[in-house]
C-alpha atoms as a PDB file:
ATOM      1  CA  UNK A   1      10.915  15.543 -17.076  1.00  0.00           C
ATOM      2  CA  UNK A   2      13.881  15.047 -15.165  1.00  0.00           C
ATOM      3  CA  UNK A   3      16.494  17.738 -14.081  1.00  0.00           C
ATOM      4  CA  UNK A   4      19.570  15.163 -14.933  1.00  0.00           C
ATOM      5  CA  UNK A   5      22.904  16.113 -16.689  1.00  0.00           C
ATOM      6  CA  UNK A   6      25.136  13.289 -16.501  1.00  0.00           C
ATOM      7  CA  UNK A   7      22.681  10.394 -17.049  1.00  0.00           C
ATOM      8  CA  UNK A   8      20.287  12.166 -19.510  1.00  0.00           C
ATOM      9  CA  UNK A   9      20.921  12.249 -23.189  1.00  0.00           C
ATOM     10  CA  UNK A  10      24.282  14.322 -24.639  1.00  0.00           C
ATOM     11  CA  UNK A  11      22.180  16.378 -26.811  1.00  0.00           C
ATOM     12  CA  UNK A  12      18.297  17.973 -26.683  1.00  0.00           C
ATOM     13  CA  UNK A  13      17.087  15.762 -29.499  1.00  0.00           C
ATOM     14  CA  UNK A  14      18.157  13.138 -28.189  1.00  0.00           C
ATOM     15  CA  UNK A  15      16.652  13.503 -24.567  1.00  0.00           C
ATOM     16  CA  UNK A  16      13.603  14.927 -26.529  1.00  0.00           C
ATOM     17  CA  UNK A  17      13.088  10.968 -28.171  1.00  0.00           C
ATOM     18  CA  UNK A  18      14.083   9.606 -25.036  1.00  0.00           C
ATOM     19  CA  UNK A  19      11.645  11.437 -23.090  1.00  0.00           C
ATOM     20  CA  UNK A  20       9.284  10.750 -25.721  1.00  0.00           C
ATOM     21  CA  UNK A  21       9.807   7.379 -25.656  1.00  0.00           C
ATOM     22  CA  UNK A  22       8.914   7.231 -22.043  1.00  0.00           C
ATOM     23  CA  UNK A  23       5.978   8.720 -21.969  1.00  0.00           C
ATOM     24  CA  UNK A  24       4.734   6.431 -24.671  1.00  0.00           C
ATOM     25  CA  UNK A  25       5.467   3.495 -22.458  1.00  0.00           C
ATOM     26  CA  UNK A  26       4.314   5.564 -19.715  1.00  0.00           C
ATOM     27  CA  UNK A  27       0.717   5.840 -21.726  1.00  0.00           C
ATOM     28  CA  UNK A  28       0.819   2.329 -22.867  1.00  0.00           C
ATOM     29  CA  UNK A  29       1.312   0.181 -19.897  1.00  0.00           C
ATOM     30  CA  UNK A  30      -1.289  -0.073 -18.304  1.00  0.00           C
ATOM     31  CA  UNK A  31      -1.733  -0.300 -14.097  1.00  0.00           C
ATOM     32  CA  UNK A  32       1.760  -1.736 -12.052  1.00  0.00           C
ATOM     33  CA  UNK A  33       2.527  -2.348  -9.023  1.00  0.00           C
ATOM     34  CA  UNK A  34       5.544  -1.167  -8.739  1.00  0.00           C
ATOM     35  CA  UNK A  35       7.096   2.021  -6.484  1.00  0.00           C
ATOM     36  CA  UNK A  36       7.982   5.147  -8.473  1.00  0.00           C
ATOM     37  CA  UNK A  37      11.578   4.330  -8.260  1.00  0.00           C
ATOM     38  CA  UNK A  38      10.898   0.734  -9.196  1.00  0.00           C
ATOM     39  CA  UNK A  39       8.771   1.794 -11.681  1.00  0.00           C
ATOM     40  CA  UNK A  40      12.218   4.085 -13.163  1.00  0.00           C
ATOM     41  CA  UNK A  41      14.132   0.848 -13.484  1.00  0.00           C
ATOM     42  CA  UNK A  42      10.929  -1.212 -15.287  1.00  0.00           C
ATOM     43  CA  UNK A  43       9.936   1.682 -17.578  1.00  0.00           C
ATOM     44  CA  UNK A  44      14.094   1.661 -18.721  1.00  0.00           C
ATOM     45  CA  UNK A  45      14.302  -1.907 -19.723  1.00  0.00           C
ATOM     46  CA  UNK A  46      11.009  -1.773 -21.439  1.00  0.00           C
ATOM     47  CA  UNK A  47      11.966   1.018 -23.595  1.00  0.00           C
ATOM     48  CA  UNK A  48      15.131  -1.068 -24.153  1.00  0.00           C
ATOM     49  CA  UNK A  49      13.050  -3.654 -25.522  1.00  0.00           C
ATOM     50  CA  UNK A  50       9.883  -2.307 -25.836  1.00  0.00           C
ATOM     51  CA  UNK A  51       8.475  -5.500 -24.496  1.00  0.00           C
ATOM     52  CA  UNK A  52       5.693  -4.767 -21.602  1.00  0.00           C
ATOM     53  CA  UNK A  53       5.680  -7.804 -20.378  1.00  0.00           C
ATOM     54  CA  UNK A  54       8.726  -6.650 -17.966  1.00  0.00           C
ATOM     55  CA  UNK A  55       5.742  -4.832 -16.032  1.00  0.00           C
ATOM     56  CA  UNK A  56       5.290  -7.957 -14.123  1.00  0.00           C
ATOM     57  CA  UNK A  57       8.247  -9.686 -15.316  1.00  0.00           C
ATOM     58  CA  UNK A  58      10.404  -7.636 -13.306  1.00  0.00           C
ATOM     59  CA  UNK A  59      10.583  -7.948  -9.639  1.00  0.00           C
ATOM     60  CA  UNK A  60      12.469  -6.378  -6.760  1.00  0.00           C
ATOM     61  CA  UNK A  61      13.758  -7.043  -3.259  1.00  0.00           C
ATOM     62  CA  UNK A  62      12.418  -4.716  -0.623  1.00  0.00           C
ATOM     63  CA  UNK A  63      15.862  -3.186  -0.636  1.00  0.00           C
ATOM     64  CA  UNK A  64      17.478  -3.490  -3.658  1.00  0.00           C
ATOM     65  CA  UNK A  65      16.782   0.335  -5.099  1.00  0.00           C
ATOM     66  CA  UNK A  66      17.822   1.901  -2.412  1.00  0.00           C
ATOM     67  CA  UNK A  67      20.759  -0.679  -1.890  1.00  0.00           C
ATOM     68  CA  UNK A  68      21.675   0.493  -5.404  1.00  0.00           C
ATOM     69  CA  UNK A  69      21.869   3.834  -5.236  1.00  0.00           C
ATOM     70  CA  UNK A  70      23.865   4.280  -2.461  1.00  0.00           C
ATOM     71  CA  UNK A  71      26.003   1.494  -3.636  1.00  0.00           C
ATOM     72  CA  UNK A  72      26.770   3.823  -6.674  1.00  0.00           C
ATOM     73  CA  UNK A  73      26.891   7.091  -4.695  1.00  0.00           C
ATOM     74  CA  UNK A  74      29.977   5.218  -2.814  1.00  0.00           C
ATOM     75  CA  UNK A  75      31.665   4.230  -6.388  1.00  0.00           C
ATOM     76  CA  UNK A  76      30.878   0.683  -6.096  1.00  0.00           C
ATOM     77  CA  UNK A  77      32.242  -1.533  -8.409  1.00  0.00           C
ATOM     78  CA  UNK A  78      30.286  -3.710 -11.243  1.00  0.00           C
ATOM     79  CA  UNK A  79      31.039  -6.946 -11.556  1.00  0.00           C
ATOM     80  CA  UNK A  80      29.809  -8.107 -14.807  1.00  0.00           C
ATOM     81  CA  UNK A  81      29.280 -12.192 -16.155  1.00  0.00           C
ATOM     82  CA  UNK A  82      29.995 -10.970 -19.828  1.00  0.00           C
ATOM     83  CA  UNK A  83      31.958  -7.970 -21.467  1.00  0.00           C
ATOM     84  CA  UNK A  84      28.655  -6.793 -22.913  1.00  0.00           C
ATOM     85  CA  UNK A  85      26.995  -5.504 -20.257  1.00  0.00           C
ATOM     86  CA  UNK A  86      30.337  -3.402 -19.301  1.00  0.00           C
ATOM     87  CA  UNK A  87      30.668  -2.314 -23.261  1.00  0.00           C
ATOM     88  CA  UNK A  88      27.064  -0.743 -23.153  1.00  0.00           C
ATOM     89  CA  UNK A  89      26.997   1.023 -19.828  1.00  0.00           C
ATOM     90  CA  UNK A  90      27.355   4.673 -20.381  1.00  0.00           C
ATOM     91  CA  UNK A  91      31.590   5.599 -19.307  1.00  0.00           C
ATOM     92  CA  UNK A  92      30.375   8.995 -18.814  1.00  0.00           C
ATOM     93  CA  UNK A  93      27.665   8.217 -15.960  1.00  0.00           C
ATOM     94  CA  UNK A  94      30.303   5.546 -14.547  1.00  0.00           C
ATOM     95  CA  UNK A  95      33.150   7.956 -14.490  1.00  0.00           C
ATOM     96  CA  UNK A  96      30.692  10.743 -12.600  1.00  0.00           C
ATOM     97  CA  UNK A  97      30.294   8.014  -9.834  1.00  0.00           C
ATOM     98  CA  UNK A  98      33.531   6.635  -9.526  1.00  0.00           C
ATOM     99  CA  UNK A  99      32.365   3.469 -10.624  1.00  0.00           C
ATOM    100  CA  UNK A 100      34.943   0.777 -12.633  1.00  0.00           C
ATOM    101  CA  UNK A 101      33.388  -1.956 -14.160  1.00  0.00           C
ATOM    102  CA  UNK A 102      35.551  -5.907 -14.248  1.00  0.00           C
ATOM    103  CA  UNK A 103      34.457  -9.210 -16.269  1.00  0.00           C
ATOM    104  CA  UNK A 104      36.575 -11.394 -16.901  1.00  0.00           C
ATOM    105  CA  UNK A 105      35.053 -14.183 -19.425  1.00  0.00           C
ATOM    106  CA  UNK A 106      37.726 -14.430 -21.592  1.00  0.00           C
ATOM    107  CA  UNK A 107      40.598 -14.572 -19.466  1.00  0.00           C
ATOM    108  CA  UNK A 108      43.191 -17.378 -20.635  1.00  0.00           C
ATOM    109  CA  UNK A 109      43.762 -18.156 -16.843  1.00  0.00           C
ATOM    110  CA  UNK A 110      39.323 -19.039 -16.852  1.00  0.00           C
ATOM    111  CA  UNK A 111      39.148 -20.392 -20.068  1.00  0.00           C
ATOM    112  CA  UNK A 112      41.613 -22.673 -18.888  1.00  0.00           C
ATOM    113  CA  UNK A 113      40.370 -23.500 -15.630  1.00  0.00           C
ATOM    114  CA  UNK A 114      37.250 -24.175 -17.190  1.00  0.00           C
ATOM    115  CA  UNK A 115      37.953 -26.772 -19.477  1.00  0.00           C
ATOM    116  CA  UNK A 116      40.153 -28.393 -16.816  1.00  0.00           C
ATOM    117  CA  UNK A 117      37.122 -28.711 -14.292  1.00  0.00           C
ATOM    118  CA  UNK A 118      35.026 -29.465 -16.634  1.00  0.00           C
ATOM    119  CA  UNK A 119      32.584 -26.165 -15.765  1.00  0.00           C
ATOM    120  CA  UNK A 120      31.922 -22.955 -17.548  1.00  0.00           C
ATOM    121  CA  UNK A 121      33.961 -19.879 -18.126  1.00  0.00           C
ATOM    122  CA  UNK A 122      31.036 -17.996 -15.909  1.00  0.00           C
ATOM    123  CA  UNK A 123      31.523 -19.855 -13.042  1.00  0.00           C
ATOM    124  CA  UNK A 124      35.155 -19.560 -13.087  1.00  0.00           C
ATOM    125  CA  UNK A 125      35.016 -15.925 -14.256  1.00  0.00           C
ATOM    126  CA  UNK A 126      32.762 -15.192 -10.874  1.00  0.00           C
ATOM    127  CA  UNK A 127      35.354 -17.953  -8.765  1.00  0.00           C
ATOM    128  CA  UNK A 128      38.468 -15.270 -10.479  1.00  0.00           C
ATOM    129  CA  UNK A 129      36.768 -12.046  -9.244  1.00  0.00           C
ATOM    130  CA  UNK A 130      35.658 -13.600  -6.046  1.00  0.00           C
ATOM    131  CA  UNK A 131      39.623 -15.047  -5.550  1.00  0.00           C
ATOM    132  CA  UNK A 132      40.323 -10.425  -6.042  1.00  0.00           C
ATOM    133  CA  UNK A 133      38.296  -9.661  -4.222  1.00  0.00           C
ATOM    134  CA  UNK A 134      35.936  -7.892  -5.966  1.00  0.00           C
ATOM    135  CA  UNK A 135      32.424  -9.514  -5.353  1.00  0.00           C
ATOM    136  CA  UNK A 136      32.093  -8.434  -1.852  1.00  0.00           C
ATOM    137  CA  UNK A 137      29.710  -5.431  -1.591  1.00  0.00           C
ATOM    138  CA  UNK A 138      29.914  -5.122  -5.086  1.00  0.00           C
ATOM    139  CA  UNK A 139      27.151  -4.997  -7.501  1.00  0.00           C
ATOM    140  CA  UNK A 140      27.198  -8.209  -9.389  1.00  0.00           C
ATOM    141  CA  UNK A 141      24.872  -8.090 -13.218  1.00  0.00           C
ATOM    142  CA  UNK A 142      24.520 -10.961 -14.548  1.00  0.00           C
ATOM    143  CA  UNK A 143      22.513 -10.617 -18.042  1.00  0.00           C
ATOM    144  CA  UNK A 144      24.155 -14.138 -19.920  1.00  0.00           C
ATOM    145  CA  UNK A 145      24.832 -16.889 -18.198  1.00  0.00           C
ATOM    146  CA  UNK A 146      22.788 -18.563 -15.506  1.00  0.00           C
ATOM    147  CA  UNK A 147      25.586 -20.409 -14.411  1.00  0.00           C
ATOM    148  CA  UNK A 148      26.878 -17.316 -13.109  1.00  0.00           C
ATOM    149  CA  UNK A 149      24.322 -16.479 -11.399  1.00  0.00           C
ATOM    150  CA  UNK A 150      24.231 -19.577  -9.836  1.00  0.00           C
ATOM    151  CA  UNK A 151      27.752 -19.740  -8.672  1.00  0.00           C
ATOM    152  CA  UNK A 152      27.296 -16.313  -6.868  1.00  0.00           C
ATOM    153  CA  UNK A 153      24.221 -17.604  -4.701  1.00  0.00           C
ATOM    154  CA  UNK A 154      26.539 -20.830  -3.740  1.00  0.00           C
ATOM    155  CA  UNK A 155      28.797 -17.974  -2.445  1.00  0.00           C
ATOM    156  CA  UNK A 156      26.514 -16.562  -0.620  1.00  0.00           C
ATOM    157  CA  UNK A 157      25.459 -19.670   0.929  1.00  0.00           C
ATOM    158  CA  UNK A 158      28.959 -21.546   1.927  1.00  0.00           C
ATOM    159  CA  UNK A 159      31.134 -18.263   1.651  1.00  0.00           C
ATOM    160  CA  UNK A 160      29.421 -15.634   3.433  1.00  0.00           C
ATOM    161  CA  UNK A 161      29.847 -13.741   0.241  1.00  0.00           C
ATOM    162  CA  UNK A 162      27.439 -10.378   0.483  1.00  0.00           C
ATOM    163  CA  UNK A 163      27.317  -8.435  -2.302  1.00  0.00           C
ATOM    164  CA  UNK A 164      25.827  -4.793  -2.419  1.00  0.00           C
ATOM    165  CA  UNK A 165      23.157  -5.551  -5.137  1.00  0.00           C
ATOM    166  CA  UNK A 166      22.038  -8.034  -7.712  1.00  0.00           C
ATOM    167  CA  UNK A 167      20.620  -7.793 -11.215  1.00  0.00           C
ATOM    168  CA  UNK A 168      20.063 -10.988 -12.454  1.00  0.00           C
ATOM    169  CA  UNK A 169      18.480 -11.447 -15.535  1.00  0.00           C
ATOM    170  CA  UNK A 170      20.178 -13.979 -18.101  1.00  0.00           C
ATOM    171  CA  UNK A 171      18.668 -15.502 -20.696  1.00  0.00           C
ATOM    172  CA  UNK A 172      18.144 -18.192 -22.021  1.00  0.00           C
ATOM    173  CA  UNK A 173      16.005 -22.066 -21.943  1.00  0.00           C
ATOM    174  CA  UNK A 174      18.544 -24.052 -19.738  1.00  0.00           C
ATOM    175  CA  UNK A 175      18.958 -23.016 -15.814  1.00  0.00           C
ATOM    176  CA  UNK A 176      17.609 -19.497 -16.605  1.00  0.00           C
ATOM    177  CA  UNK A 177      14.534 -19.061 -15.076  1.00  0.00           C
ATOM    178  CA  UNK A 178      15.664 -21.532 -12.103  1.00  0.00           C
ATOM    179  CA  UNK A 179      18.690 -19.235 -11.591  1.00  0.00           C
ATOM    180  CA  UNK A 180      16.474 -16.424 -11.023  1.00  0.00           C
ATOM    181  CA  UNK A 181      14.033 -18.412  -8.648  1.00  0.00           C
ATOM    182  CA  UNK A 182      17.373 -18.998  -6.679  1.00  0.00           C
ATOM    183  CA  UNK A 183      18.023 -15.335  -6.454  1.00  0.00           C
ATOM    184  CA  UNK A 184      14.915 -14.414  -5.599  1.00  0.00           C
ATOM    185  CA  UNK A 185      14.990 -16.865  -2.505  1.00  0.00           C
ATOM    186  CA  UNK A 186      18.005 -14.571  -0.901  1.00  0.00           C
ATOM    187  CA  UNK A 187      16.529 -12.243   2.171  1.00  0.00           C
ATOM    188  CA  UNK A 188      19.729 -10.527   2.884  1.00  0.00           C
ATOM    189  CA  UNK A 189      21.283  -9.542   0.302  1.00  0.00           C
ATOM    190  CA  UNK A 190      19.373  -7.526  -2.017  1.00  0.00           C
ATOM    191  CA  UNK A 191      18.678  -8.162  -6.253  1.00  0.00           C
ATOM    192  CA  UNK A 192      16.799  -7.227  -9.183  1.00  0.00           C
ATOM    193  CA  UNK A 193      15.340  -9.796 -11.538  1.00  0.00           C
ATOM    194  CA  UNK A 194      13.092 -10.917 -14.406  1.00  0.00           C
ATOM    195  CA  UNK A 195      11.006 -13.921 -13.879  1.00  0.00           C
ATOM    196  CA  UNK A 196      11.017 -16.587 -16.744  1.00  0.00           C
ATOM    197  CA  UNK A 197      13.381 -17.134 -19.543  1.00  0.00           C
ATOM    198  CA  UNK A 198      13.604 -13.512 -20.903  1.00  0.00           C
ATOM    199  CA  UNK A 199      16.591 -11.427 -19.798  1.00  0.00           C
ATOM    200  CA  UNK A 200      19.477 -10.443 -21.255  1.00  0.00           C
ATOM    201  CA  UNK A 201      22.466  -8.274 -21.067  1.00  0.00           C
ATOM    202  CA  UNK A 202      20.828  -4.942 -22.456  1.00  0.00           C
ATOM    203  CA  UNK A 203      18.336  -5.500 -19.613  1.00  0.00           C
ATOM    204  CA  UNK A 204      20.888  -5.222 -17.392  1.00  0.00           C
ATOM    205  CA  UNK A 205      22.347  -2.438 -18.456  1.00  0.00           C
ATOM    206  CA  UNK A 206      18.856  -0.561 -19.257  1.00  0.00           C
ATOM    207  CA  UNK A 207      18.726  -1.523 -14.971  1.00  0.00           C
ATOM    208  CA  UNK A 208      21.687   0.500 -14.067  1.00  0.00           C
ATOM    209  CA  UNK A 209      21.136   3.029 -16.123  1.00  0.00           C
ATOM    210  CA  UNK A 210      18.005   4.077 -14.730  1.00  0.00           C
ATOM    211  CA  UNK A 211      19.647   3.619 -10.971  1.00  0.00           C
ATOM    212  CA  UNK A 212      22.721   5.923 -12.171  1.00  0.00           C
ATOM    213  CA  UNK A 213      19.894   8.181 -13.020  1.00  0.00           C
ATOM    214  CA  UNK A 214      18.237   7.358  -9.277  1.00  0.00           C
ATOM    215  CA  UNK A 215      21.479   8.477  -8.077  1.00  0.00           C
ATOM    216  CA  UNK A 216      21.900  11.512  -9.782  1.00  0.00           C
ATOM    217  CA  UNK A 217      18.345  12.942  -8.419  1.00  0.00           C
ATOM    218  CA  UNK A 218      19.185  11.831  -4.792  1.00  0.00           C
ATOM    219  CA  UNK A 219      22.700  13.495  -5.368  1.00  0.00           C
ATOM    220  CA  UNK A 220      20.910  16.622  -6.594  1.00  0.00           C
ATOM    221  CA  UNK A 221      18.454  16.723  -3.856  1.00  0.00           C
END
């Protein structure tokens, strides 16, 4: 069991079914190949879902765990493709590391934009927090819309545009898996994905939680 405070449950029977809960996947799963930190993040989203096939699903950059935790020890900002993933991250465990969370997919100014060029309010939401600045070094978590994701590796590409970390994982039968393929492709900047079609936004979240909770060991260590 782990020593955490902030990122553990608020009260013992609650970290006692969490705890349980993990071990039961723990039991369950099977061989992995993933690194014990790795293996953290995985183990989270499954328990989100409780859908093993994220032990294989799920794949990492060489760098993206420890790219994420120090990216939340400095108080990095999320940048988020839907309010969602923002909504169900713990404000506790963000307000321990400094971090703020931004989306902004319902802006008037992208909604607008949007229907004017003919794109979605993803792209235009990533184009708004690019125009403030926000994306660079950031950790961008995409857990919706591919085209999102999509728009933030053209960044990279033309617009030198380095973020801190990646989660990608949204969801979904058109662009989805290929957005992730793109992602995956990137050697310098570091991400998280899920192979495929499945995602989603509690993915995402179940992702940083378990790296808030990566950051809180190294922090107590």
């Amino acid at each position: 069991m782990s020593n955490n405070i902030i990122t553990e449950q608020m009260t013992q029977a609650g970290k006692k079914i969490e705890h349980s809960s993990f071990q039961i996947v723990d039991q369950e799963v099977g061989s992995h190949d993933y690194t014990q930190s790795e293996w953290q993040v995985v183990r989270r989203m499954i328990h989100a879902t409780a859908d093993f096939e994220f032990n294989g699903l799920t794949a990492f950059h060489t760098d993206a765990i420890n790219a994420g935790v120090q990216a939340i020890l400095a108080g990095t900002a999320i940048v988020a493709d839907v309010e969602m993933i923002c909504v169900g991250l713990s404000k506790p465990r963000l307000t321990h590391f400094g971090v703020q969370t931004h989306q902004f997919i319902s802006d008037e100014d992208v909604i607008a934009v949007a229907k004017a060029e003919n794109t979605t309010r993803a792209v235009q939401a990533m184009r708004k927090a690019q125009k403030k600045g926000l994306l660079e070094g950031a950790i961008i978590a995409v857990g919706n819309a591919p085209t999102a994701l999509l728009e933030v590796v053209r960044m990279i590409h033309e617009e030198g545009l380095k973020p801190a970390l990646i989660v990608g994982m949204p969801v979904g039968f058109v662009s989805a898996k290929e957005s992730k393929d793109e992602v995956a492709l990137l050697e310098n900047v570091p991400w998280i994905i899920s192979r495929g079609r499945k995602g989603g936004s509690t993915l995402v979240v179940a992702a940083i939680h378990a790296m808030l909770a990566l950051a809180e060991q190294q922090q107590q260590s």
